[in-house]
C-alpha atoms as a PDB file:
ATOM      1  CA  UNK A   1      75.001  74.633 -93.901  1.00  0.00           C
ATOM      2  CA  UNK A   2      74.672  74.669 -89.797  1.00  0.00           C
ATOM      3  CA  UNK A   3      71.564  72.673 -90.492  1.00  0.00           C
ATOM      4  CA  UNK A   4      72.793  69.754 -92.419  1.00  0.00           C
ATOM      5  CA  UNK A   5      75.624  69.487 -90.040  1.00  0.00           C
ATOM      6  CA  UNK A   6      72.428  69.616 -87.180  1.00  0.00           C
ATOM      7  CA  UNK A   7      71.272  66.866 -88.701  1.00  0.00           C
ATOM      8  CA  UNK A   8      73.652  64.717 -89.361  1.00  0.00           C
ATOM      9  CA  UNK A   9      74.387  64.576 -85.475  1.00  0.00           C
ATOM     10  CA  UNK A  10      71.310  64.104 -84.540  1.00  0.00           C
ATOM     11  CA  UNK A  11      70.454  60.989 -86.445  1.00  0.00           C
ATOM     12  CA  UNK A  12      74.457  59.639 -85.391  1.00  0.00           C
ATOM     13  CA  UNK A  13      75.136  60.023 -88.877  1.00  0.00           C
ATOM     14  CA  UNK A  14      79.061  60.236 -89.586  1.00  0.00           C
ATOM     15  CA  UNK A  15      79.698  62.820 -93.107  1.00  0.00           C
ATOM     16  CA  UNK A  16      81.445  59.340 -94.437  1.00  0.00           C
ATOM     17  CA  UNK A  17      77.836  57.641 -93.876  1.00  0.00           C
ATOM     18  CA  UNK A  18      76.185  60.456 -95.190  1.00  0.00           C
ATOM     19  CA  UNK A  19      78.415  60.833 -98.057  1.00  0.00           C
ATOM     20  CA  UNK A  20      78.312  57.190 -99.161  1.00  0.00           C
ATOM     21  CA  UNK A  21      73.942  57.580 -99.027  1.00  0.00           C
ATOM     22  CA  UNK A  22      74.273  60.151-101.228  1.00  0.00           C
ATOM     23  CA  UNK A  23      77.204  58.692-103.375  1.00  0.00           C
ATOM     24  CA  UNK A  24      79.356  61.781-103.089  1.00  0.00           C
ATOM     25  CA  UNK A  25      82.678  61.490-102.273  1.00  0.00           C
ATOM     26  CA  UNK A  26      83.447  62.260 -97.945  1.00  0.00           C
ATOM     27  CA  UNK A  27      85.610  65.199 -98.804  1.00  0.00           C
ATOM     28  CA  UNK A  28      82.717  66.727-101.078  1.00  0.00           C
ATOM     29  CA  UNK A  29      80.244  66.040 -98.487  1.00  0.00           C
ATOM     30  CA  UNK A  30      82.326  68.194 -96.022  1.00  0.00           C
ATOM     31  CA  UNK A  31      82.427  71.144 -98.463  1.00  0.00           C
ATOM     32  CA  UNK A  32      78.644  71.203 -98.437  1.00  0.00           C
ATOM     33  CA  UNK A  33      78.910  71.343 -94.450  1.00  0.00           C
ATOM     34  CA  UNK A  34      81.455  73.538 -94.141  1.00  0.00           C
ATOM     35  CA  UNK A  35      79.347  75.999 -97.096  1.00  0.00           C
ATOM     36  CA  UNK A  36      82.892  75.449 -99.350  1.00  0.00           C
ATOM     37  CA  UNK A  37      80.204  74.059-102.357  1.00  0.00           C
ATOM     38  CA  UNK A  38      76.626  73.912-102.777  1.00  0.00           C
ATOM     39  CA  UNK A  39      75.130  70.794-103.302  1.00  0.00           C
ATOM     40  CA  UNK A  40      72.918  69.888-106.884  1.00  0.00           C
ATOM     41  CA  UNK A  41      69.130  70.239-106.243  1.00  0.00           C
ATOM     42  CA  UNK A  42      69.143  66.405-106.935  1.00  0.00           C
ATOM     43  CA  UNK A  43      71.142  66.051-103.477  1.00  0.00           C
ATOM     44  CA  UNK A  44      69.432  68.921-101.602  1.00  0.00           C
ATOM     45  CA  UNK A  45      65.608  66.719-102.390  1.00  0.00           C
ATOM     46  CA  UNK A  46      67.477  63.888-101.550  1.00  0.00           C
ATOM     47  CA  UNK A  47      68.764  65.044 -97.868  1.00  0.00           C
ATOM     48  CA  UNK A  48      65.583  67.056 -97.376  1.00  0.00           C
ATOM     49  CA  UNK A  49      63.658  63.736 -98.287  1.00  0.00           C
ATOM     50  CA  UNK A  50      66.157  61.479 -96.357  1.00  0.00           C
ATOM     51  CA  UNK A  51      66.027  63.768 -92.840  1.00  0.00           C
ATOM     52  CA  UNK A  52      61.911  64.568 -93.588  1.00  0.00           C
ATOM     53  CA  UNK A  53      62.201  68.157 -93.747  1.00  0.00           C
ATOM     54  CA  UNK A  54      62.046  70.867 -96.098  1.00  0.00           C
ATOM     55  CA  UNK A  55      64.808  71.686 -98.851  1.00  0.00           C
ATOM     56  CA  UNK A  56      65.135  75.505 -96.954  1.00  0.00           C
ATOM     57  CA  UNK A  57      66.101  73.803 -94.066  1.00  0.00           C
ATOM     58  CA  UNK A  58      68.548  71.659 -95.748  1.00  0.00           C
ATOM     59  CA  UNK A  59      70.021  75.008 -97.262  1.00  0.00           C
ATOM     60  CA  UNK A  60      69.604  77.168 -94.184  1.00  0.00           C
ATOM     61  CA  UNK A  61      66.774  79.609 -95.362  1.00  0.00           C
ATOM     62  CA  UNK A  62      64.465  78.419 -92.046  1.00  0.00           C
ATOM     63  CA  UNK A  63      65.578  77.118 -88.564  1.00  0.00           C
ATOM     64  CA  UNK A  64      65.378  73.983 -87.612  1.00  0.00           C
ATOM     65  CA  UNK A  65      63.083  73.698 -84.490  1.00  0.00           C
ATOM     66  CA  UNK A  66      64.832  71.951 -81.577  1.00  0.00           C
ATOM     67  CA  UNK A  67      62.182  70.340 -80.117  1.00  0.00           C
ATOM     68  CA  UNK A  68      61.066  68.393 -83.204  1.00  0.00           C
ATOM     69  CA  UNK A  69      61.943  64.698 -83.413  1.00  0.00           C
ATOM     70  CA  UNK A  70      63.764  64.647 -86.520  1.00  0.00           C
ATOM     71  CA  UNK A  71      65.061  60.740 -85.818  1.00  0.00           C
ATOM     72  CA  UNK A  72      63.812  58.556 -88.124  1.00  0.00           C
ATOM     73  CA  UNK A  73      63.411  54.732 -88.022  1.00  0.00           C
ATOM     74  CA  UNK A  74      65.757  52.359 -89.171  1.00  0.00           C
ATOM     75  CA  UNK A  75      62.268  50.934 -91.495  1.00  0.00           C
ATOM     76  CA  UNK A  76      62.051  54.877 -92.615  1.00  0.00           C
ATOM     77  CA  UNK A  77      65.529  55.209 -93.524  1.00  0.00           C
ATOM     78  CA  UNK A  78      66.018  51.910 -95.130  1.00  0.00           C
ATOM     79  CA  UNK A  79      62.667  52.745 -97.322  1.00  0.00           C
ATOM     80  CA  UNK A  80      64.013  55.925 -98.368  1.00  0.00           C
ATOM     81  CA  UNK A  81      67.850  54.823 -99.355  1.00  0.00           C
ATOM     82  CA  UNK A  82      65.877  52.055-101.326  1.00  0.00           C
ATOM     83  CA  UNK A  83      63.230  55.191-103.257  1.00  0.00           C
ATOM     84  CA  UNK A  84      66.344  57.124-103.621  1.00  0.00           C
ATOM     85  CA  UNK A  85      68.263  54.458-105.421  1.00  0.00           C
ATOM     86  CA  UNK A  86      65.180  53.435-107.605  1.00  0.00           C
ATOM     87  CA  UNK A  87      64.979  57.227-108.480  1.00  0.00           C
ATOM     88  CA  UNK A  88      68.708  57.105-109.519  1.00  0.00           C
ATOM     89  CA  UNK A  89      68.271  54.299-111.573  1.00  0.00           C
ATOM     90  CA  UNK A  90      65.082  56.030-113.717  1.00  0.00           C
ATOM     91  CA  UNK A  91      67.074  59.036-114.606  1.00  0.00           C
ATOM     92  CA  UNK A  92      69.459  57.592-115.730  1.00  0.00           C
ATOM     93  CA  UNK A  93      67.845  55.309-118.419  1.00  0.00           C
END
């Protein structure tokens, strides 16, 4: 996945960061880079929701334009960790 790996460096995102955000496991994060496993839909909404762009660019299926300013706000990503974790919490009740 050449864009999730885009998009991590962009945003100064380490995969240990991005792991822990998506409560995977650092190792299992770098298989989903590195196209070793595919990540759950659950995680693929989640990192297209997280980096504000569309699940076929999280799996590859569309470029990435350069030019766009994927960097999001500390506010943004804060608000979004916070939705993620209230999501996590509904399904599974």
């Amino acid at each position: 996945m050449k864009n999730l790996k885009y998009l991590r460096k962009i945003n100064n995102l380490s995969q240990s960061t991005l792991a822990k955000i998506l409560n995977v496991s650092q190792q299992q994060y770098a298989k989903y880079e590195s196209d070793l496993s595919e990540p759950s839909k659950n995680t693929i909404i989640n990192l297209a929701n997280y980096f504000n762009v569309s699940t076929d660019e999280i799996l590859d299926r569309k470029k990435i334009p350069k030019s766009n300013n994927l960097n999001l706000s500390k506010l943004e990503k804060k608000s979004i960790l916070e939705t993620i974790e209230i999501l996590k919490k509904i399904t599974e009740e």
